[in-house]
C-alpha atoms as a PDB file:
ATOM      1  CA  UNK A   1       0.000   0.000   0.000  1.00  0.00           C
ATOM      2  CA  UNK A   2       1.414   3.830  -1.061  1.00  0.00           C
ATOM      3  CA  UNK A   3       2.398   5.404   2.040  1.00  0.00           C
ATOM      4  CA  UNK A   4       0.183   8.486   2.858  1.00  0.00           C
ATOM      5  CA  UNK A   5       1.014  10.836   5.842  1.00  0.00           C
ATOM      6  CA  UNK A   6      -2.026  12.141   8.372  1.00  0.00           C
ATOM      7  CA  UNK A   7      -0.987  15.389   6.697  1.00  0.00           C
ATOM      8  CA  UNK A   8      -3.051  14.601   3.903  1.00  0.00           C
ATOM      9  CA  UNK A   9      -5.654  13.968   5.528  1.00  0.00           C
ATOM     10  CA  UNK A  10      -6.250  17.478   7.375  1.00  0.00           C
ATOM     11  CA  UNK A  11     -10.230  18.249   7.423  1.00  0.00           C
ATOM     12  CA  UNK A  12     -11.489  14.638   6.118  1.00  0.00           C
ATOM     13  CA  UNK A  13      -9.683  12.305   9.180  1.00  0.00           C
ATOM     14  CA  UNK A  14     -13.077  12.585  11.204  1.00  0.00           C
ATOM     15  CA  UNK A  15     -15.076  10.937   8.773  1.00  0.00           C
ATOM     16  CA  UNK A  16     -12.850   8.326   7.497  1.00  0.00           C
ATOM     17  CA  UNK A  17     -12.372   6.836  11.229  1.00  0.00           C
ATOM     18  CA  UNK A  18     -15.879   6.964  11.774  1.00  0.00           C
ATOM     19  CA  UNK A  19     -15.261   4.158   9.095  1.00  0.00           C
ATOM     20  CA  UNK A  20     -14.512   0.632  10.110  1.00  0.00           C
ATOM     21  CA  UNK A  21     -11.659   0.060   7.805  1.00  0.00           C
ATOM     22  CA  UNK A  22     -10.309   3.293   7.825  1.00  0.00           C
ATOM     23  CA  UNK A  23     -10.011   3.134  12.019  1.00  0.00           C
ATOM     24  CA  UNK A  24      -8.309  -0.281  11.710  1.00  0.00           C
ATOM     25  CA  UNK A  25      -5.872   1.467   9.028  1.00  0.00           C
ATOM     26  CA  UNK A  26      -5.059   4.603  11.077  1.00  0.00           C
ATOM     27  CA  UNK A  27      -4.787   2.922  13.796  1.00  0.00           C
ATOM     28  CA  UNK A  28      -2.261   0.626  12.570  1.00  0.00           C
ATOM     29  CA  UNK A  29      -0.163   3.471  11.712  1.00  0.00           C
ATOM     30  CA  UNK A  30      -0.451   5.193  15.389  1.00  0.00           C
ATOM     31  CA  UNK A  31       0.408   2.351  16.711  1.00  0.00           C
ATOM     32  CA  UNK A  32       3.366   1.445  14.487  1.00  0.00           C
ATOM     33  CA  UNK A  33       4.744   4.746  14.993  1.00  0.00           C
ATOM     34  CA  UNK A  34       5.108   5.987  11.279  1.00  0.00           C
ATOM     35  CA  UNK A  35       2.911   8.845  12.431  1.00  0.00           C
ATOM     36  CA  UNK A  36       5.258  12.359  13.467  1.00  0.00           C
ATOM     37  CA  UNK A  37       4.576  14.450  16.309  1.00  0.00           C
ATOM     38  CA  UNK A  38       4.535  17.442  13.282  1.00  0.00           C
ATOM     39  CA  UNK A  39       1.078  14.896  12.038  1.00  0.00           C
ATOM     40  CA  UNK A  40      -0.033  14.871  15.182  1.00  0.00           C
ATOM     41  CA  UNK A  41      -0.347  18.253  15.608  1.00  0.00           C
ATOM     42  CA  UNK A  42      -1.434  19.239  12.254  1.00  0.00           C
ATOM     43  CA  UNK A  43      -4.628  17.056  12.789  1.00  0.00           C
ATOM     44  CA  UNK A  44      -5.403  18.028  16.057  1.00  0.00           C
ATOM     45  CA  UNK A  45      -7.586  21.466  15.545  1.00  0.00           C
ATOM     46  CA  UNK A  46      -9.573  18.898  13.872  1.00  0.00           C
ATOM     47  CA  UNK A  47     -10.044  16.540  16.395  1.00  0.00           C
ATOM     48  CA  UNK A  48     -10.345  18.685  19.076  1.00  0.00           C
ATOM     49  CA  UNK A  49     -13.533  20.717  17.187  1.00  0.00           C
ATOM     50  CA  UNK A  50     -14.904  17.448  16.755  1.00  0.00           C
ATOM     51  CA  UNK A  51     -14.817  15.356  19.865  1.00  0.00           C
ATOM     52  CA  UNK A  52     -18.185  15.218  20.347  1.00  0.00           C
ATOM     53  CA  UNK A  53     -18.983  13.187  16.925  1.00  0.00           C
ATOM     54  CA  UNK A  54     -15.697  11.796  17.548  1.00  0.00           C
ATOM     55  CA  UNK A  55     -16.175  10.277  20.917  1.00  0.00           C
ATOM     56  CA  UNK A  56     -19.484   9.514  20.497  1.00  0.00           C
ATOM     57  CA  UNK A  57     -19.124   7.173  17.527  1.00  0.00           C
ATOM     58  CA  UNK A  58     -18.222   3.367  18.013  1.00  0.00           C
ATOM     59  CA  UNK A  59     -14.927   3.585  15.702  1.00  0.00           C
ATOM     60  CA  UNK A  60     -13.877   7.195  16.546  1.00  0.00           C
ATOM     61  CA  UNK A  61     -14.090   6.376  19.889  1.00  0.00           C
ATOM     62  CA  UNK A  62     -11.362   3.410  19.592  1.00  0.00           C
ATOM     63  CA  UNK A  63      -9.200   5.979  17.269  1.00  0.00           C
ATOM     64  CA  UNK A  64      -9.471   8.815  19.404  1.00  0.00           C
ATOM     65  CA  UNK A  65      -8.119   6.211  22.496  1.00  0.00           C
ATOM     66  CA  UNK A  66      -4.890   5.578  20.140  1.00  0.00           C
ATOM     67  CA  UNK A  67      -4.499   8.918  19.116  1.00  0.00           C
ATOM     68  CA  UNK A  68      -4.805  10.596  23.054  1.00  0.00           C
ATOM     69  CA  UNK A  69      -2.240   7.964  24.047  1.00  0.00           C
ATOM     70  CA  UNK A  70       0.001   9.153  21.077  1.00  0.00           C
ATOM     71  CA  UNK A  71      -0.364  13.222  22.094  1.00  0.00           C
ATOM     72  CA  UNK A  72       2.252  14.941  23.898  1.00  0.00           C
ATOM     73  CA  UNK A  73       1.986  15.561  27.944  1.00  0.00           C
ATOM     74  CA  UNK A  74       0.637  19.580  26.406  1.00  0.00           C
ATOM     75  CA  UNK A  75      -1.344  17.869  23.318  1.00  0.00           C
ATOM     76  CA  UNK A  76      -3.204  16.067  26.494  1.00  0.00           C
ATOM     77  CA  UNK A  77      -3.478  19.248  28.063  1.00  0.00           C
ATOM     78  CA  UNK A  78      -5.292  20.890  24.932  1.00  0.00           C
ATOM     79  CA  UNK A  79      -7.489  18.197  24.014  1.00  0.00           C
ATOM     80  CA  UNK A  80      -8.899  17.759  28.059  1.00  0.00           C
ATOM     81  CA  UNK A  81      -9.832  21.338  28.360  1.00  0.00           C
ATOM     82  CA  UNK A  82     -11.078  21.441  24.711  1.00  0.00           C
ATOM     83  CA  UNK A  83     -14.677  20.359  25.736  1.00  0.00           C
ATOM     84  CA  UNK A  84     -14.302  23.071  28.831  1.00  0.00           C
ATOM     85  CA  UNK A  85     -15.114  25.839  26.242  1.00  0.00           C
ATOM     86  CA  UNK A  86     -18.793  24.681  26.147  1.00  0.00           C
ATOM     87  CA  UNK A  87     -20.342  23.507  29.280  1.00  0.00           C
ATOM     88  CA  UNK A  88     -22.706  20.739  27.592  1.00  0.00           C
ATOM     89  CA  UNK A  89     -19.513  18.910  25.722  1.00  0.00           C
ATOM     90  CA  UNK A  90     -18.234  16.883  28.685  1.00  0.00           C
ATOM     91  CA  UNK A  91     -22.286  16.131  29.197  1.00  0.00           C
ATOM     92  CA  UNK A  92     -22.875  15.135  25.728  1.00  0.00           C
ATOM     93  CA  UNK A  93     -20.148  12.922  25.304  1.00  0.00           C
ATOM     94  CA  UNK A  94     -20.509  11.033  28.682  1.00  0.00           C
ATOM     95  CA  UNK A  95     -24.523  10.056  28.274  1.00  0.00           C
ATOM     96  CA  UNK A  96     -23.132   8.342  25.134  1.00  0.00           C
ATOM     97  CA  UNK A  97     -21.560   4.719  25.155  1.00  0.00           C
ATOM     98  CA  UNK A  98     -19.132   5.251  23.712  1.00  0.00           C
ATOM     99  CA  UNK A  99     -18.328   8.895  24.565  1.00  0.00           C
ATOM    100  CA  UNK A 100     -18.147   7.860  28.006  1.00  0.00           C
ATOM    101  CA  UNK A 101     -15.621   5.212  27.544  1.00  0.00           C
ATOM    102  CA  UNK A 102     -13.383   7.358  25.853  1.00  0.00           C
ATOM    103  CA  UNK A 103     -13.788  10.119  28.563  1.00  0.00           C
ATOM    104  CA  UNK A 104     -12.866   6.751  31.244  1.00  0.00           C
ATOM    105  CA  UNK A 105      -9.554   5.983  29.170  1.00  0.00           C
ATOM    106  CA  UNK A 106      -8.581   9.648  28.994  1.00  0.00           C
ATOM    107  CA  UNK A 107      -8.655   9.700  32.794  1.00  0.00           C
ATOM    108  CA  UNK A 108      -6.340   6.136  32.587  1.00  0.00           C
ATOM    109  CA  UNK A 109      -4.083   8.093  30.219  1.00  0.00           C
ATOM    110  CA  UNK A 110      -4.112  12.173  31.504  1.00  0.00           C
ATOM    111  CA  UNK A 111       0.005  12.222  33.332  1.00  0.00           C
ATOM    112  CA  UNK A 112      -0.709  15.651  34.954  1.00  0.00           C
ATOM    113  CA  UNK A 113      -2.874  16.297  38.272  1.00  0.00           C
ATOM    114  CA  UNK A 114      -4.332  19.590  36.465  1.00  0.00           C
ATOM    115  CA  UNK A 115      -5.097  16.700  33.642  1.00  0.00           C
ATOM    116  CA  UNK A 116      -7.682  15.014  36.116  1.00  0.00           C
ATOM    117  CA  UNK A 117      -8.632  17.916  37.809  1.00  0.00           C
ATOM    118  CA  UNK A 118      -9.736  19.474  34.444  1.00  0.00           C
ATOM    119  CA  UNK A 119     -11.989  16.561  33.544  1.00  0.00           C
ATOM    120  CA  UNK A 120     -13.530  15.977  37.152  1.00  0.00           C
ATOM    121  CA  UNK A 121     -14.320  19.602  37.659  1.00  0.00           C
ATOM    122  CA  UNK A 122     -16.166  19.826  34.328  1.00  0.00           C
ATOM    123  CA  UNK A 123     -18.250  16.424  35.596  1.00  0.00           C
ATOM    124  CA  UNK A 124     -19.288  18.297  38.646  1.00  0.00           C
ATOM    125  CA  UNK A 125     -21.983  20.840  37.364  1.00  0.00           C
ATOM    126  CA  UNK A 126     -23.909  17.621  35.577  1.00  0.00           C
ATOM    127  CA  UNK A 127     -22.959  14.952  38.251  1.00  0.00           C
ATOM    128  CA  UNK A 128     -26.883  14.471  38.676  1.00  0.00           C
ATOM    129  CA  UNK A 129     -27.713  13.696  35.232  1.00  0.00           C
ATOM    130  CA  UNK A 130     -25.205  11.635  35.171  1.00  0.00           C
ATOM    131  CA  UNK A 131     -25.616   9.770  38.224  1.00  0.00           C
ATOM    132  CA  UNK A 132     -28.743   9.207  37.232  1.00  0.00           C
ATOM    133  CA  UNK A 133     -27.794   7.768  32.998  1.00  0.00           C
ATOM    134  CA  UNK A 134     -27.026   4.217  32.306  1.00  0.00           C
ATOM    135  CA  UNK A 135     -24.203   5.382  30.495  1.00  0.00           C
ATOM    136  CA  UNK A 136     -22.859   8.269  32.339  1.00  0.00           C
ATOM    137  CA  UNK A 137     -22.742   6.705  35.678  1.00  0.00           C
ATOM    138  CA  UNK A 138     -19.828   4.703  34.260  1.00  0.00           C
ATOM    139  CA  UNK A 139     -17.905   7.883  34.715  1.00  0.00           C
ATOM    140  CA  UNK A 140     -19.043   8.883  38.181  1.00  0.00           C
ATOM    141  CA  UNK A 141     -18.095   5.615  39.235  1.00  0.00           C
ATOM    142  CA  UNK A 142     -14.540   5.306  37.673  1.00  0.00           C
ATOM    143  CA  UNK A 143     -13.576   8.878  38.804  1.00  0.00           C
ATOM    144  CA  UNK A 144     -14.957   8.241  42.602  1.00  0.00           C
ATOM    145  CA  UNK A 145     -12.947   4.907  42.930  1.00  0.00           C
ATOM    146  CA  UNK A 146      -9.709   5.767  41.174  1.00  0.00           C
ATOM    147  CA  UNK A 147      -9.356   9.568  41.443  1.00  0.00           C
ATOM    148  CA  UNK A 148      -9.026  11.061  45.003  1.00  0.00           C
ATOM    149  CA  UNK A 149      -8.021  14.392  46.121  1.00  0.00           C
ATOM    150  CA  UNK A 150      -9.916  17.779  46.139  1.00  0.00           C
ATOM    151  CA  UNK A 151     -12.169  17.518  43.444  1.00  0.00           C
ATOM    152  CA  UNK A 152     -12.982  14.367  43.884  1.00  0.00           C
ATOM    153  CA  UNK A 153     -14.212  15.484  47.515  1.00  0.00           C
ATOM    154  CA  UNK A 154     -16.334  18.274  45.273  1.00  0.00           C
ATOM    155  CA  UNK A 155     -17.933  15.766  43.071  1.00  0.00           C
ATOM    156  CA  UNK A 156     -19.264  14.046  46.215  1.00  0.00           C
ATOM    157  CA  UNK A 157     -20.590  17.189  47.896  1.00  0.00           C
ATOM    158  CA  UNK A 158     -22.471  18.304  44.713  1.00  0.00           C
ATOM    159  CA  UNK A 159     -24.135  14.008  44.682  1.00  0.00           C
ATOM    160  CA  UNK A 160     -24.606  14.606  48.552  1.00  0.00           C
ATOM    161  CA  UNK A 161     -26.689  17.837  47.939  1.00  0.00           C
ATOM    162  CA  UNK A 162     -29.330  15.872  45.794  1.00  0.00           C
ATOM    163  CA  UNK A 163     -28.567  12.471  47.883  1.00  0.00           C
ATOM    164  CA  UNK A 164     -32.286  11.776  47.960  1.00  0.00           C
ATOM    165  CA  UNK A 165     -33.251  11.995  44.439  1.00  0.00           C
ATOM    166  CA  UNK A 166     -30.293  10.523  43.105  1.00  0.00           C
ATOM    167  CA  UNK A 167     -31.080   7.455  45.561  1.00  0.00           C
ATOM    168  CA  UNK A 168     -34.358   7.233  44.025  1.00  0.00           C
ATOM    169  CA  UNK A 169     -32.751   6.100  40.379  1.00  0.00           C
ATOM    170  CA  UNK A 170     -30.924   2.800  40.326  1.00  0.00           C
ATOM    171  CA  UNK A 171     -28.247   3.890  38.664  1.00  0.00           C
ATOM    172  CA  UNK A 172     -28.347   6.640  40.850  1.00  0.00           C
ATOM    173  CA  UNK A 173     -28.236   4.530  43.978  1.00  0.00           C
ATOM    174  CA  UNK A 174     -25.230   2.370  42.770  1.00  0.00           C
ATOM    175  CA  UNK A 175     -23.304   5.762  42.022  1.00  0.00           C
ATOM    176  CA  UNK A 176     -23.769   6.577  45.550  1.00  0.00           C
ATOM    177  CA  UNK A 177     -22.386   3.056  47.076  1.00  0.00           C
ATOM    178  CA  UNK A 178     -19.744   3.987  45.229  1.00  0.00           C
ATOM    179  CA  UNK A 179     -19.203   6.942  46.652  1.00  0.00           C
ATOM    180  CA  UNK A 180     -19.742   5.467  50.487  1.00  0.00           C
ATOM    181  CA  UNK A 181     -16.739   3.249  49.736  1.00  0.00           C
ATOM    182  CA  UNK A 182     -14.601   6.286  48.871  1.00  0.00           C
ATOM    183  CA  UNK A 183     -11.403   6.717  51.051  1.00  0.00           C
ATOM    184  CA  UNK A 184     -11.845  10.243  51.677  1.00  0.00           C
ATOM    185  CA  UNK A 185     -13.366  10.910  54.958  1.00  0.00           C
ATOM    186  CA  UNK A 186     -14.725  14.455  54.529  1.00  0.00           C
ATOM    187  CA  UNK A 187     -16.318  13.249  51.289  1.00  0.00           C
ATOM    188  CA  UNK A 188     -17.969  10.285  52.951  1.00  0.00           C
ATOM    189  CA  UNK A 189     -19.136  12.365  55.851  1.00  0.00           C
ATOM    190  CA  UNK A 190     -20.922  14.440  54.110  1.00  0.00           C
ATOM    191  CA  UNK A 191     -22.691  11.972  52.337  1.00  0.00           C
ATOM    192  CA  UNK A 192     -23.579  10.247  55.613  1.00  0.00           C
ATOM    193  CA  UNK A 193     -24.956  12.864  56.724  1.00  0.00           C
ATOM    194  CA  UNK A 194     -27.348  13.380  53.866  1.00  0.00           C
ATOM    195  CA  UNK A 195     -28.623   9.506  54.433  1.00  0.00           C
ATOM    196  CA  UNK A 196     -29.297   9.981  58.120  1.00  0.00           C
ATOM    197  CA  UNK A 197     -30.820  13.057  57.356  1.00  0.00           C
ATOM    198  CA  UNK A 198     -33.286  11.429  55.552  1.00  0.00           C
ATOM    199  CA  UNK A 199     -33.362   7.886  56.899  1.00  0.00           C
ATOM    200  CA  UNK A 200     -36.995   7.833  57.023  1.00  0.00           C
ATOM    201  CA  UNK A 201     -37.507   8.789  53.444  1.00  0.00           C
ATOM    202  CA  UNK A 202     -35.142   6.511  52.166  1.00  0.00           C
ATOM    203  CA  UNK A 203     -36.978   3.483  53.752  1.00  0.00           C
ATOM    204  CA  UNK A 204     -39.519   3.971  51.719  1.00  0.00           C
ATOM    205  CA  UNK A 205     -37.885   5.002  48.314  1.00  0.00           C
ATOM    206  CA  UNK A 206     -37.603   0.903  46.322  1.00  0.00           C
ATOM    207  CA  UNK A 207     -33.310   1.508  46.133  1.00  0.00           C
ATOM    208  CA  UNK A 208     -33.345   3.323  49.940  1.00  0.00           C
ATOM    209  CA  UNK A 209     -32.723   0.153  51.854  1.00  0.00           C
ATOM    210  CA  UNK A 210     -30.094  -1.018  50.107  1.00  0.00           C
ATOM    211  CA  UNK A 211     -28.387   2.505  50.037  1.00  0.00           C
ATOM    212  CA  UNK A 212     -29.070   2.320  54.435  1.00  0.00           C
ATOM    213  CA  UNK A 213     -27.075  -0.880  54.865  1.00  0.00           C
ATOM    214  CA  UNK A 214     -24.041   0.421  53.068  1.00  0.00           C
ATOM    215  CA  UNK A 215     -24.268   3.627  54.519  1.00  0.00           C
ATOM    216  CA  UNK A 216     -25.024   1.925  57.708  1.00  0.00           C
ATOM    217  CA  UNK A 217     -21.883  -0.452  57.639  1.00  0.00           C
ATOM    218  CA  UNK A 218     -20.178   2.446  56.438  1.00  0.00           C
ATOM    219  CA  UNK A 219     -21.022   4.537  59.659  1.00  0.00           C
ATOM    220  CA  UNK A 220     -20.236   1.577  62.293  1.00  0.00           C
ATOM    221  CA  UNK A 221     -16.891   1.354  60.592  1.00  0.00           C
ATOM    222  CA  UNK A 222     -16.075   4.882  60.783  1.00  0.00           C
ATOM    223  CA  UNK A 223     -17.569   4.721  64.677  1.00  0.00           C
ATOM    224  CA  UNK A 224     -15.029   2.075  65.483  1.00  0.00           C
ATOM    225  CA  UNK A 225     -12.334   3.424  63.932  1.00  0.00           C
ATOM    226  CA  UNK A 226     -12.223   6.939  64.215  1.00  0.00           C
ATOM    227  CA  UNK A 227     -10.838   9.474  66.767  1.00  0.00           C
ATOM    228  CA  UNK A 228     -12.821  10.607  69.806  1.00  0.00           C
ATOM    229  CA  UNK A 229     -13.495  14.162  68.377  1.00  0.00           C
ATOM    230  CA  UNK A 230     -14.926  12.409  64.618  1.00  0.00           C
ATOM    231  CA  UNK A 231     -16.633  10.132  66.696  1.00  0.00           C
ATOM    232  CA  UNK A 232     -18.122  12.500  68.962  1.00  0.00           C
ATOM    233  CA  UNK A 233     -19.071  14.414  66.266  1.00  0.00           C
ATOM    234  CA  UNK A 234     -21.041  11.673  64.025  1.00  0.00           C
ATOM    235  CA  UNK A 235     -22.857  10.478  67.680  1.00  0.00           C
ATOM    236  CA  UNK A 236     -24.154  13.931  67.851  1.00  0.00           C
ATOM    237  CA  UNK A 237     -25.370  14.201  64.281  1.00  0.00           C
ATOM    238  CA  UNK A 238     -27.716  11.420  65.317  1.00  0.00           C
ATOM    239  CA  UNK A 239     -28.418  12.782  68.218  1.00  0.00           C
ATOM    240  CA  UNK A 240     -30.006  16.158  66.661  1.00  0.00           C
ATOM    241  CA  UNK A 241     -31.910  14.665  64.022  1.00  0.00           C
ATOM    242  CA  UNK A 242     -35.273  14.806  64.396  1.00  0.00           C
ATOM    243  CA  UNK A 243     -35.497  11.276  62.958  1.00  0.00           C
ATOM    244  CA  UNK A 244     -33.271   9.474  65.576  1.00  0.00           C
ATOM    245  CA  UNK A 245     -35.699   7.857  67.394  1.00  0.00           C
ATOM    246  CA  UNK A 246     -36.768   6.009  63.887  1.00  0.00           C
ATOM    247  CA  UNK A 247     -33.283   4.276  63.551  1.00  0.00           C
ATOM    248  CA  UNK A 248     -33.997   2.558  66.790  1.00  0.00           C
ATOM    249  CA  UNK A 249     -36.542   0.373  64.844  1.00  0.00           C
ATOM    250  CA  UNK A 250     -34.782   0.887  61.913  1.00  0.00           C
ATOM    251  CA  UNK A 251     -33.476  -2.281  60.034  1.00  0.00           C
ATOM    252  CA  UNK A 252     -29.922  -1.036  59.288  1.00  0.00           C
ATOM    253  CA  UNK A 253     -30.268   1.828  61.730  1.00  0.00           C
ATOM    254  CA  UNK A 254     -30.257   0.006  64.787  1.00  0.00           C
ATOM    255  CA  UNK A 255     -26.870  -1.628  64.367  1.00  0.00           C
ATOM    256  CA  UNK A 256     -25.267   2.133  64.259  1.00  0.00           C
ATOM    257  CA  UNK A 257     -26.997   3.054  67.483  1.00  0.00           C
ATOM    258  CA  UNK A 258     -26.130  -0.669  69.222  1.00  0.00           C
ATOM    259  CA  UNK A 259     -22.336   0.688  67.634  1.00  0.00           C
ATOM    260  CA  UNK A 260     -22.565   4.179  69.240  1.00  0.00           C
ATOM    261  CA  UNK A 261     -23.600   2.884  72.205  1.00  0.00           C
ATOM    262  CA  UNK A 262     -20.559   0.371  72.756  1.00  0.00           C
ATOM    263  CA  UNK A 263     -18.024   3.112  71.491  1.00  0.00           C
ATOM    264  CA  UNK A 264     -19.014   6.074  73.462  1.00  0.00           C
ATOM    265  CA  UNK A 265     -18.425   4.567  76.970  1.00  0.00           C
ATOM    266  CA  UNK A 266     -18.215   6.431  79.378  1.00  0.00           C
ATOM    267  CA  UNK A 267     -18.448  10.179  77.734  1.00  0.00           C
ATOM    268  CA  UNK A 268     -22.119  12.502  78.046  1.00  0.00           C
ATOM    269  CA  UNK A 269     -23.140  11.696  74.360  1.00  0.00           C
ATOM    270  CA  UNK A 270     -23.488   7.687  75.726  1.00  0.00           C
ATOM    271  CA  UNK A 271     -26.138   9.060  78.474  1.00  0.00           C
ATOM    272  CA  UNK A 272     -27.826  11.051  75.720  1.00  0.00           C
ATOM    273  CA  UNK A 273     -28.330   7.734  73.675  1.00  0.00           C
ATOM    274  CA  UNK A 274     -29.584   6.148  76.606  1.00  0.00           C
ATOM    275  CA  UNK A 275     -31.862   9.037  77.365  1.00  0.00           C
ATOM    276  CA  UNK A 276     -33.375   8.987  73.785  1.00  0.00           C
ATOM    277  CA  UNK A 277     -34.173   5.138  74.386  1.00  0.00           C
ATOM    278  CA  UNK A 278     -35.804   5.294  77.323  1.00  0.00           C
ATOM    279  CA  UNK A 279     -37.512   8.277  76.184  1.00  0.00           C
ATOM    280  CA  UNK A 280     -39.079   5.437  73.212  1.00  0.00           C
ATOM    281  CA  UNK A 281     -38.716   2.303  75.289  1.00  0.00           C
ATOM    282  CA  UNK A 282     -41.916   1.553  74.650  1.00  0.00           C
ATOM    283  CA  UNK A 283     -42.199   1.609  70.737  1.00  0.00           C
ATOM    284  CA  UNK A 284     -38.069   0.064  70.792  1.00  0.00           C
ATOM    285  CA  UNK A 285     -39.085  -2.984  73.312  1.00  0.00           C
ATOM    286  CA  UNK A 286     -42.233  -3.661  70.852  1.00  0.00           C
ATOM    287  CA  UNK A 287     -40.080  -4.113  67.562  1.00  0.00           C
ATOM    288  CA  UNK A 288     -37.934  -7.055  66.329  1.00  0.00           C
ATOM    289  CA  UNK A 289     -35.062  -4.602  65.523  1.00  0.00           C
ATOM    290  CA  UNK A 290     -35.299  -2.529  68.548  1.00  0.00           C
ATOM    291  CA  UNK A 291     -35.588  -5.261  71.058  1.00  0.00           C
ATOM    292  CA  UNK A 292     -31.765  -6.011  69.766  1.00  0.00           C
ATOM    293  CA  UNK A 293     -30.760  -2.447  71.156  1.00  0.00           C
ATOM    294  CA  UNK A 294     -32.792  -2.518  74.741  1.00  0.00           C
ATOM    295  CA  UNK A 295     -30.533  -6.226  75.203  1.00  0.00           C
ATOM    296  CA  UNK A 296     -27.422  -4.596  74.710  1.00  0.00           C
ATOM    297  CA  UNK A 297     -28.039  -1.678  77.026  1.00  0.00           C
ATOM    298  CA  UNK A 298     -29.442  -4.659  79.661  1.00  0.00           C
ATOM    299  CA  UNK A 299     -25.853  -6.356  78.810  1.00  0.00           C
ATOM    300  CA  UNK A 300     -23.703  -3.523  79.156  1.00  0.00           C
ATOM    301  CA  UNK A 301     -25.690  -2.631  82.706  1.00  0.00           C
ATOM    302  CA  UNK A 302     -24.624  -6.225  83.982  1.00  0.00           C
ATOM    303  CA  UNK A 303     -21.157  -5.492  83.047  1.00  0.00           C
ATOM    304  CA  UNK A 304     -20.826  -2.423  84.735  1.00  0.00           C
ATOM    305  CA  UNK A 305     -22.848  -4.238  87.732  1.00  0.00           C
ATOM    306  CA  UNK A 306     -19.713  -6.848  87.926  1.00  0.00           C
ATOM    307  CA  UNK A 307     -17.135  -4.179  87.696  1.00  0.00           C
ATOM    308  CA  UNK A 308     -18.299  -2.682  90.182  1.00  0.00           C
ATOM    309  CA  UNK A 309     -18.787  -5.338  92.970  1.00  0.00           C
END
């Protein structure tokens, strides 16, 4: 076959590797390395005005993988903040299939932190559309589990501020496990927060439960684990929501208070637990869940009884 540089090809290589053949053939020649950086940077105006189609198509997706791998650490730079310019690009291309796998490998491939930062912080303005797409929540999920830092902490707070109606999606709901499995404590605070807050609605919403027991296994982990000030602080969250007395009938809720009971020994937030139970002792003895709280507290009274004979 005549040799042919991308050169040639200025203004017509979007359409040919929205081709089959024509991807497999350009490809070849990426990857073989008989492409120049002077190529490369001829023909990337054009790609970076077309991303969108680009991206979003199931051969110029593949070819625009190769070709981001080939770039230079400040062709990467251009081509992230390309979609920037518009605030819909980064939107457009991640509700599509194949947009949002390209989007996932340029995250694999980006070598600079202002590289991720660029991409994440243009995710955050949308991150409830697409928490809530079958495709985009691909991209919530791959940036909360392998990305941490800052913005990463960002993108959580802006999911956290619409925890409820996010929950209420399935895709939704699986975005946020994700994020209760993230390794940044302010990020997962905040999005604790947001469940307890609305515990009770969640137990009705069809995805809510599942949501509680994560969060919930989340919670006693961070309980047992934690300082005395971050504990302290989490015990009193419960303690001022107006919906604490449901999580001592609560399915998944009663196994944080049985926790916070256990861990806070000895300090005033442990009497204030106790205080809220007697105060429902009643409605706590009468429930299957609850009952499993009022035979702790009878447990840890008999321990303190022996300790102190």
């Amino acid at each position: 076959m005549t040799y042919f540089g991308f050169d040639t090809l200025r203004g017509k290589l979007v359409p040919l590797v929205k081709n089959k053949d024509w991807r497999i053939i350009l490809c070849s020649m990426l990857e073989n390395g008989v492409v120049s950086d002077y190529e490369i940077e001829l023909v990337l105006p054009e790609i970076m005005d077309r991303l969108v189609d680009l991206m979003g198509n199931q051969f110029g997706s593949r070819f625009f993988n190769m070709f981001f791998q080939r770039c230079s650490r400040d062709q990467k730079t251009r081509v992230v903040i390309a979609p920037t310019r518009f605030r819909s690009t980064y939107l457009s291309i991640c509700l599509n299939q194949y947009g949002v796998r390209a989007v996932q490998k340029m995250l694999e491939m980006v070598e600079t932190p202002f590289q991720v930062s660029a991409i994440v912080v243009a995710l955050i303005p949308d991150a409830f559309v697409l928490a809530t797409d079958t495709n985009g929540q691909h991209v919530l999920h791959y940036s909360v589990k392998k990305i941490h830092g800052r913005h990463t902490t960002d993108l959580i707070a802006k999911l956290s501020s619409d925890c409820f109606e996010i929950a209420t999606s399935q895709n939704g709901c699986c975005v946020l496990q994700t994020c209760l499995l993230n390794r940044g404590k302010i990020a997962r605070e905040l999005l604790i927060r947001e469940i307890l807050a609305n515990a009770f609605c969640f137990a009705r919403n069809p995805y809510g439960p599942l949501l509680q027991q994560i969060a919930s296994n989340v919670v006693e982990t961070f309980l047992r684990e934690s300082g005395e000030l971050p504990r302290t602080e989490i015990i009193t969250e419960l303690l001022l929501s107006p919906d604490c007395s449901t999580l001592l009938t609560d399915p998944y809720g009663n196994y944080v208070i049985q926790t916070a009971l256990q861990v806070s020994k000895g300090h005033a937030c442990n009497d204030s637990l106790l205080k809220i139970i007697e105060q429902n002792v009643r409605s706590t003895q009468s429930n299957l869940f609850g009952r499993n709280i009022i035979a702790l507290v009878e447990r840890m009274k008999q321990q303190e009884h022996h300790r102190s004979v």
